[in-house]
PDB file of N, CA and C in Angstrom:
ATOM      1  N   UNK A   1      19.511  13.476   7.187  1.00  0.00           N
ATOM      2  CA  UNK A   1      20.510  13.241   8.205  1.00  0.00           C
ATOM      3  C   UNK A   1      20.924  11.779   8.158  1.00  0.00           C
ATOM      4  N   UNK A   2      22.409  11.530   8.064  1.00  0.00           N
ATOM      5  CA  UNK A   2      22.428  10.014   8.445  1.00  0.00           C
ATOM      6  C   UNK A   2      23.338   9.660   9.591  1.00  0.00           C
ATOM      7  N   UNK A   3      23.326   8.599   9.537  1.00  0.00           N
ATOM      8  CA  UNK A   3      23.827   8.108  10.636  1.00  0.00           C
ATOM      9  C   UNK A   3      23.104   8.358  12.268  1.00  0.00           C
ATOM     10  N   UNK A   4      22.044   8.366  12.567  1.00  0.00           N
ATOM     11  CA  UNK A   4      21.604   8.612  13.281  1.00  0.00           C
ATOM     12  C   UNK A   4      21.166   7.493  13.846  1.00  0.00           C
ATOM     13  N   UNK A   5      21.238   7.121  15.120  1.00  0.00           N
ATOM     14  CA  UNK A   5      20.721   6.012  15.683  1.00  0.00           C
ATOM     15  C   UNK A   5      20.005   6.215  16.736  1.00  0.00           C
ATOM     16  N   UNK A   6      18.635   5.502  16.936  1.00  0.00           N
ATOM     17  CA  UNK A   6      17.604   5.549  18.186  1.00  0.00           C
ATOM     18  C   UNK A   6      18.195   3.919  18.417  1.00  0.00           C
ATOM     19  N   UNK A   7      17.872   4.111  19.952  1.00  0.00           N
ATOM     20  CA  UNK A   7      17.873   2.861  20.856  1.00  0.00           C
ATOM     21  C   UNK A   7      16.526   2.652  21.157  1.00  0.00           C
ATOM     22  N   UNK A   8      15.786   1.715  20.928  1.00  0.00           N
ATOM     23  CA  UNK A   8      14.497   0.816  21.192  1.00  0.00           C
ATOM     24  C   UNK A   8      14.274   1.121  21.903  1.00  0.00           C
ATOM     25  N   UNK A   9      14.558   1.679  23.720  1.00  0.00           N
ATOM     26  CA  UNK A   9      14.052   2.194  25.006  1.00  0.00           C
ATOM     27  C   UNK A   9      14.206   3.322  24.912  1.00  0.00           C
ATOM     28  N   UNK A  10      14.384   4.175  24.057  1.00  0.00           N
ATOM     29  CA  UNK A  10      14.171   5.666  24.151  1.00  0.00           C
ATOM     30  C   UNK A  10      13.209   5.725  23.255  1.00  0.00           C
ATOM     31  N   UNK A  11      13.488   5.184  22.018  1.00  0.00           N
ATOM     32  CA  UNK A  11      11.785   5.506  21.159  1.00  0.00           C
ATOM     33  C   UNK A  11      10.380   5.145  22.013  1.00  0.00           C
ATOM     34  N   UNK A  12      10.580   3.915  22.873  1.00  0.00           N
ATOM     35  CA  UNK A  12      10.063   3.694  24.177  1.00  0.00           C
ATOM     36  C   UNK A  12       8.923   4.656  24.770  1.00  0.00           C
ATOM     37  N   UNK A  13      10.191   5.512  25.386  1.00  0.00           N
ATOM     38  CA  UNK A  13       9.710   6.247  26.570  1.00  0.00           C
ATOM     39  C   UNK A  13       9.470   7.166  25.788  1.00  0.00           C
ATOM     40  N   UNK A  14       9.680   7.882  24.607  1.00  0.00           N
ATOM     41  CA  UNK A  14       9.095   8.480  23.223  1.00  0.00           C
ATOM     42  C   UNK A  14       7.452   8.177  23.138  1.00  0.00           C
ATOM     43  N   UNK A  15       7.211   7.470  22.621  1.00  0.00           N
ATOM     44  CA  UNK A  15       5.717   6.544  22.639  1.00  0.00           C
ATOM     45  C   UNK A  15       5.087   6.658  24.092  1.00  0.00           C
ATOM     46  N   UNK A  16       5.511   6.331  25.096  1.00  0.00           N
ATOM     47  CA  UNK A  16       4.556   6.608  26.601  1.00  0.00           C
ATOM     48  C   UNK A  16       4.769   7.465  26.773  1.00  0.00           C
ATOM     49  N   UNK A  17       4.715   8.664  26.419  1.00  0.00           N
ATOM     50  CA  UNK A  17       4.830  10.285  26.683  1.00  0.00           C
ATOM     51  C   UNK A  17       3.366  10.849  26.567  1.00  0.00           C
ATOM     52  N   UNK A  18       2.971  10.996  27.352  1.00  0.00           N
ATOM     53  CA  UNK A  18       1.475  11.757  26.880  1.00  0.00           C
ATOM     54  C   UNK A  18       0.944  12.616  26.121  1.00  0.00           C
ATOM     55  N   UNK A  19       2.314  14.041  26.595  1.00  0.00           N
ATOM     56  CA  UNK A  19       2.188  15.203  25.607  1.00  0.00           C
ATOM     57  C   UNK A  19       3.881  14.829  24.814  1.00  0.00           C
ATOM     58  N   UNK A  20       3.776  14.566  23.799  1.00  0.00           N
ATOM     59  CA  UNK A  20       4.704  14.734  23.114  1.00  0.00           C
ATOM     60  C   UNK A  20       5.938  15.724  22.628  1.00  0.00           C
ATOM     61  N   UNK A  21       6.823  16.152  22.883  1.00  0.00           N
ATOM     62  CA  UNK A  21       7.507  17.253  22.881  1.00  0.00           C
ATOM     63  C   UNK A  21       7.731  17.691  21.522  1.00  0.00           C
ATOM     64  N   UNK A  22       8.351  18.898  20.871  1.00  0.00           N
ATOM     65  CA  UNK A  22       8.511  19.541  19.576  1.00  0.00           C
ATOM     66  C   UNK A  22       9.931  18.457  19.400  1.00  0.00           C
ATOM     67  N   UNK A  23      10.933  18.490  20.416  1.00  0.00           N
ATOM     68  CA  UNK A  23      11.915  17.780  20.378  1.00  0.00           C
ATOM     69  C   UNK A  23      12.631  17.059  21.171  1.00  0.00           C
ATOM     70  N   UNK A  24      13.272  16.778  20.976  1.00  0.00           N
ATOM     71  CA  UNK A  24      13.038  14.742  22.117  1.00  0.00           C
ATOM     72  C   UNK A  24      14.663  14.332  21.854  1.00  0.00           C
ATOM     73  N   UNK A  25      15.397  15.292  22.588  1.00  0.00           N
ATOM     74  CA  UNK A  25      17.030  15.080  22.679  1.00  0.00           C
ATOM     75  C   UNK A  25      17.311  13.716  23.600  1.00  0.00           C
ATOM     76  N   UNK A  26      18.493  12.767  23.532  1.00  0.00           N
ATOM     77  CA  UNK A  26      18.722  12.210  24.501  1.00  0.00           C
ATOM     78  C   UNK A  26      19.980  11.400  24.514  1.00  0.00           C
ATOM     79  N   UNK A  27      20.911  12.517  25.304  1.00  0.00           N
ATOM     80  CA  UNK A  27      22.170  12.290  25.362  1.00  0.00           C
ATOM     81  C   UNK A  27      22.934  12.724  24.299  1.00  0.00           C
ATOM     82  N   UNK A  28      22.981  13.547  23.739  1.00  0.00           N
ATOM     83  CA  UNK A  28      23.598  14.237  22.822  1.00  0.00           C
ATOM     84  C   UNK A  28      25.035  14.287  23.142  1.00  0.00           C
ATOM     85  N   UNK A  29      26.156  13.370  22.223  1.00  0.00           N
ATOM     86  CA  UNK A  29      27.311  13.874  22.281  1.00  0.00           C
ATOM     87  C   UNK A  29      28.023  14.613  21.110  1.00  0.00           C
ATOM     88  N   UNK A  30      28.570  15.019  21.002  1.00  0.00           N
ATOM     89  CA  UNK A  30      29.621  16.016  20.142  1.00  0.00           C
ATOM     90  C   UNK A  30      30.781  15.912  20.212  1.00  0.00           C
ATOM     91  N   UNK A  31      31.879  15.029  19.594  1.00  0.00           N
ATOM     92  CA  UNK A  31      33.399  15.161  20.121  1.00  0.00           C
ATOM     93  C   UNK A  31      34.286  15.175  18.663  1.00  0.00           C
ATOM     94  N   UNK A  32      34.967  16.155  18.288  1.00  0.00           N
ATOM     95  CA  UNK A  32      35.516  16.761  17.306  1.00  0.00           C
ATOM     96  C   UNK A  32      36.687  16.013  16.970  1.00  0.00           C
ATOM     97  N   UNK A  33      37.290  16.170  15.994  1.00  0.00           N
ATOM     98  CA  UNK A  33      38.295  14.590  15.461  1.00  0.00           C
ATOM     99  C   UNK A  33      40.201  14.934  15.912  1.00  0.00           C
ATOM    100  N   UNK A  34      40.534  14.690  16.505  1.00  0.00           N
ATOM    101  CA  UNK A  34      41.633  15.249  17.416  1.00  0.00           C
ATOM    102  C   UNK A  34      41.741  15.421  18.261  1.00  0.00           C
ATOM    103  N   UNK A  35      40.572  15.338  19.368  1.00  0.00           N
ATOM    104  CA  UNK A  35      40.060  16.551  20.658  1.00  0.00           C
ATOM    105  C   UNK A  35      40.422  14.667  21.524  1.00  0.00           C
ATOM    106  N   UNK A  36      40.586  15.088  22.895  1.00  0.00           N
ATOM    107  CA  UNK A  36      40.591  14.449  23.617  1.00  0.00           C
ATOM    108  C   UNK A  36      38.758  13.832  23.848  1.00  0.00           C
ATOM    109  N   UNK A  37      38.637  15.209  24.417  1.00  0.00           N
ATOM    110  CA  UNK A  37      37.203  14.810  25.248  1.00  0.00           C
ATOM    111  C   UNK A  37      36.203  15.757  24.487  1.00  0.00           C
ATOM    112  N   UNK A  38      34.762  15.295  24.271  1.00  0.00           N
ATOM    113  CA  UNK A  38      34.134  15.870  23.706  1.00  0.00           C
ATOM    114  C   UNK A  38      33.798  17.148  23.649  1.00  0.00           C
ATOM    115  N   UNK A  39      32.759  18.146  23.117  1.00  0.00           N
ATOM    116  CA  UNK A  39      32.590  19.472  23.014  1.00  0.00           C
ATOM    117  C   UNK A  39      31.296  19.748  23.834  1.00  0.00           C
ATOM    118  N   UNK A  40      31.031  18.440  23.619  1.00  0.00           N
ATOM    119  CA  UNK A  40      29.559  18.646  24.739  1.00  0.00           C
ATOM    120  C   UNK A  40      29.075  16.748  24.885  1.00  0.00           C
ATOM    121  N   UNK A  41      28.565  16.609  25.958  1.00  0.00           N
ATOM    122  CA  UNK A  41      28.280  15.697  26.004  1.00  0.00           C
ATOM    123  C   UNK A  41      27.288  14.847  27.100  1.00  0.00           C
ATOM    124  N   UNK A  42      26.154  14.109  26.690  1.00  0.00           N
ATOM    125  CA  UNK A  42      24.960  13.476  27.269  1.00  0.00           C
ATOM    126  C   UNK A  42      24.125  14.449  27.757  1.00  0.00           C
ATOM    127  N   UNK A  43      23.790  15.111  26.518  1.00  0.00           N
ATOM    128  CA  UNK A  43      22.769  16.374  26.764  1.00  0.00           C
ATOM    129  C   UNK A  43      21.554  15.865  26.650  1.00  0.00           C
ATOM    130  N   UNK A  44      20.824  16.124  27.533  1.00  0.00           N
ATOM    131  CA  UNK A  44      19.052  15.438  27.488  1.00  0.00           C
ATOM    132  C   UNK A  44      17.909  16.685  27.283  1.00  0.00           C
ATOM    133  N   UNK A  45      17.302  16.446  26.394  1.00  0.00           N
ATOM    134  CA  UNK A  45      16.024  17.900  26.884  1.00  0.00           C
ATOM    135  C   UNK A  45      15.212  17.593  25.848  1.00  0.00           C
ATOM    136  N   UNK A  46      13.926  18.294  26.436  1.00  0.00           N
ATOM    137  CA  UNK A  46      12.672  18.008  25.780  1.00  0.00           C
ATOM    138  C   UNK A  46      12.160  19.401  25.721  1.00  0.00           C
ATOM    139  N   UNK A  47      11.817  20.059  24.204  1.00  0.00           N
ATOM    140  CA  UNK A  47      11.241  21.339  24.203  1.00  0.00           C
ATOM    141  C   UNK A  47       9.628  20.797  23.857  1.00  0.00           C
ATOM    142  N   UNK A  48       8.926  21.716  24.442  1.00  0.00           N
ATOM    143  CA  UNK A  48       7.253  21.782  24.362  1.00  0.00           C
ATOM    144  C   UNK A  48       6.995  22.880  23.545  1.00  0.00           C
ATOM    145  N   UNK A  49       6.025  22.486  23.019  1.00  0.00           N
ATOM    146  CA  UNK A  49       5.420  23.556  22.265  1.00  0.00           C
ATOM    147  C   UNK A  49       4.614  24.427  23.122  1.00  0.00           C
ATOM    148  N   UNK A  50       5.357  25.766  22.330  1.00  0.00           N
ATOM    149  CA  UNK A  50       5.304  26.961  23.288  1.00  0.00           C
ATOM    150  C   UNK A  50       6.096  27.839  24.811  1.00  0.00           C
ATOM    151  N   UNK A  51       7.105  26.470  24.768  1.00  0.00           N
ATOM    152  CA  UNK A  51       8.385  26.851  25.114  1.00  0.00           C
ATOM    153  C   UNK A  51       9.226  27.850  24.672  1.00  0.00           C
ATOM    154  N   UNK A  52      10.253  28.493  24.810  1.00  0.00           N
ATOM    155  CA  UNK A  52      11.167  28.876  25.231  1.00  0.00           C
ATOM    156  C   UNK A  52      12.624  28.608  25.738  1.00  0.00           C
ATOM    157  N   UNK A  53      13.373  28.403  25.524  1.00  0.00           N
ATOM    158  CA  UNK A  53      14.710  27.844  25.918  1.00  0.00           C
ATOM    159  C   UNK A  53      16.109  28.775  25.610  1.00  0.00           C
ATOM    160  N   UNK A  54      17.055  29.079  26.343  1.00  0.00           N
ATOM    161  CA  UNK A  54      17.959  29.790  25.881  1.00  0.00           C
ATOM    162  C   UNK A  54      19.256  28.574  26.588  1.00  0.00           C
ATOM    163  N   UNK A  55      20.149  28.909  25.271  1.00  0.00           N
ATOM    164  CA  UNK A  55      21.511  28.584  25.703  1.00  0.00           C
ATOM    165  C   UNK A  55      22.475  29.318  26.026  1.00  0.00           C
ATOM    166  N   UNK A  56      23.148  29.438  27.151  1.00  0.00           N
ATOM    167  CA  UNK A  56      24.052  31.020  28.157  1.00  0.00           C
ATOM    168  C   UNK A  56      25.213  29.841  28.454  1.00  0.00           C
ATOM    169  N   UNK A  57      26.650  30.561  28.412  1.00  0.00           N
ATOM    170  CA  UNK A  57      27.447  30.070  29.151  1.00  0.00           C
ATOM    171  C   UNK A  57      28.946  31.237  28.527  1.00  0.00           C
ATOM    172  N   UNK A  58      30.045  30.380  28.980  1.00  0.00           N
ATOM    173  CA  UNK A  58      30.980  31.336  28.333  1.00  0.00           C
ATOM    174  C   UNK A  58      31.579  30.765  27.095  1.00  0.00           C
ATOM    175  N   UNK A  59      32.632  31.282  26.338  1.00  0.00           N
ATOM    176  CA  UNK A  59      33.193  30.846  25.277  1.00  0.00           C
ATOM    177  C   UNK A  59      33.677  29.748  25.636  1.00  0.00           C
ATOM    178  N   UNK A  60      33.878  28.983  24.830  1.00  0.00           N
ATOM    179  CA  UNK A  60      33.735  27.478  24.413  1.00  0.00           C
ATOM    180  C   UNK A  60      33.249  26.797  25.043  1.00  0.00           C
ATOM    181  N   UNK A  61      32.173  26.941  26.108  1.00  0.00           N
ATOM    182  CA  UNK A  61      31.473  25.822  26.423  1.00  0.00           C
ATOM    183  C   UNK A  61      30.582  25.080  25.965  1.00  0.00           C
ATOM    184  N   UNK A  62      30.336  25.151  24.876  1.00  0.00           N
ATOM    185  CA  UNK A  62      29.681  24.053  23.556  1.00  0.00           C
ATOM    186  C   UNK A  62      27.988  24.593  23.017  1.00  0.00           C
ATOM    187  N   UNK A  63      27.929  26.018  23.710  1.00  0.00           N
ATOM    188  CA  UNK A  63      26.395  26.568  23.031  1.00  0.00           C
ATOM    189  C   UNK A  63      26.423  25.927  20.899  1.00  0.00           C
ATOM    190  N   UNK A  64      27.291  26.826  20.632  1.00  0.00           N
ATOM    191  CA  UNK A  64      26.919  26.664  18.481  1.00  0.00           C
ATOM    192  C   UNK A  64      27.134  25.115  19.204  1.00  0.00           C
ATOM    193  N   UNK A  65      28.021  24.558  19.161  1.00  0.00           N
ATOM    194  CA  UNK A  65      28.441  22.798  18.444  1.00  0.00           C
ATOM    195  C   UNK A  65      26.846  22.730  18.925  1.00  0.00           C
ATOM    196  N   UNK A  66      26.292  22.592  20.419  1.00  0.00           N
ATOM    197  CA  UNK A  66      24.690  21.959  20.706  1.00  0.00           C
ATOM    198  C   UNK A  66      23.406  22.184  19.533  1.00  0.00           C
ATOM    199  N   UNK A  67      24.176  23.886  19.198  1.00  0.00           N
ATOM    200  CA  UNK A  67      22.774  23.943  18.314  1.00  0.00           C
ATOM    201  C   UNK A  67      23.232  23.201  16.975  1.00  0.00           C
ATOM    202  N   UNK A  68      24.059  23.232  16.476  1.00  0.00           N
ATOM    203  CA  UNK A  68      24.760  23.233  15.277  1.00  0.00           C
ATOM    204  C   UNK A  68      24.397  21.368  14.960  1.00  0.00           C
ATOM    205  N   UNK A  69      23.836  21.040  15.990  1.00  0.00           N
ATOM    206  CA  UNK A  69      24.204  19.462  16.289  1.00  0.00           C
ATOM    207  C   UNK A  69      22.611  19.091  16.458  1.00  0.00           C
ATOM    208  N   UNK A  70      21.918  20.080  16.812  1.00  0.00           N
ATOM    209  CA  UNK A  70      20.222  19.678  16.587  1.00  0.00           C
ATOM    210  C   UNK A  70      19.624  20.156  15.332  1.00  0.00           C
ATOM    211  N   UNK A  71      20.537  20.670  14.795  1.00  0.00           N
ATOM    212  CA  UNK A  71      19.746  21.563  13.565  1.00  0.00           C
ATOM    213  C   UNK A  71      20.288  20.485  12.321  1.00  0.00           C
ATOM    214  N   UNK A  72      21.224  19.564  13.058  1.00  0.00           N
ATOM    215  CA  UNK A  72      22.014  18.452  11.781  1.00  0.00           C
ATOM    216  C   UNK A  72      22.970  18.947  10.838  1.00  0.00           C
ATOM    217  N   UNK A  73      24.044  20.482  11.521  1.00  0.00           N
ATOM    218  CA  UNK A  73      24.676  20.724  10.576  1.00  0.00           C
ATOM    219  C   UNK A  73      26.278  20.034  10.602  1.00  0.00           C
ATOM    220  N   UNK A  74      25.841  18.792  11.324  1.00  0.00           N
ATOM    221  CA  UNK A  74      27.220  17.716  11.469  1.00  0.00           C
ATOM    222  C   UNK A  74      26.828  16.718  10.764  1.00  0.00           C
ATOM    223  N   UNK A  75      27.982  16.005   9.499  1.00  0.00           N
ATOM    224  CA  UNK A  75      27.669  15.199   9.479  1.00  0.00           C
ATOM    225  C   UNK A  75      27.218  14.042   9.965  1.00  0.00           C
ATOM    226  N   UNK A  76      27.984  13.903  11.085  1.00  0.00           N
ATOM    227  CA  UNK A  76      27.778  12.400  12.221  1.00  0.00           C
ATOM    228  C   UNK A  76      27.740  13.112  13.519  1.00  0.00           C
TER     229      UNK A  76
END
């Protein structure tokens, strides 16, 4: 993956975490090249192992771009 950038106070609060999560989102934006306003945006979440999580909403409210966007199938 490139282009990816951590900010020093989130790797932070990363490190003082006790139980560590499977994945460690924070602020996730998505905004497509033409589009006014993004497809999703300042998404935060932490999955645990042995979690569970579902994404529900209606058409186009940004479920694929979120996953599509943790799984790194964007370039940037």
């Amino acid at each position: 993956m490139k282009n990816i950038k951590f900010l020093e106070k989130d790797i932070e609060v990363f490190n003082k975490m006790k139980v560590k999560p499977l994945l460690f989102v924070k602020d996730l934006t998505k905004k497509y090249p033409g589009r006014k306003s993004p497809a999703i945006q300042n998404i935060s979440l932490n999955v645990y192992h042995g979690e569970f999580h579902a994404f529900i909403g209606a058409n186009g409210a940004g479920k694929t771009t979120t996953i599509k966007s943790l799984i790194g199938a964007y370039a940037n």
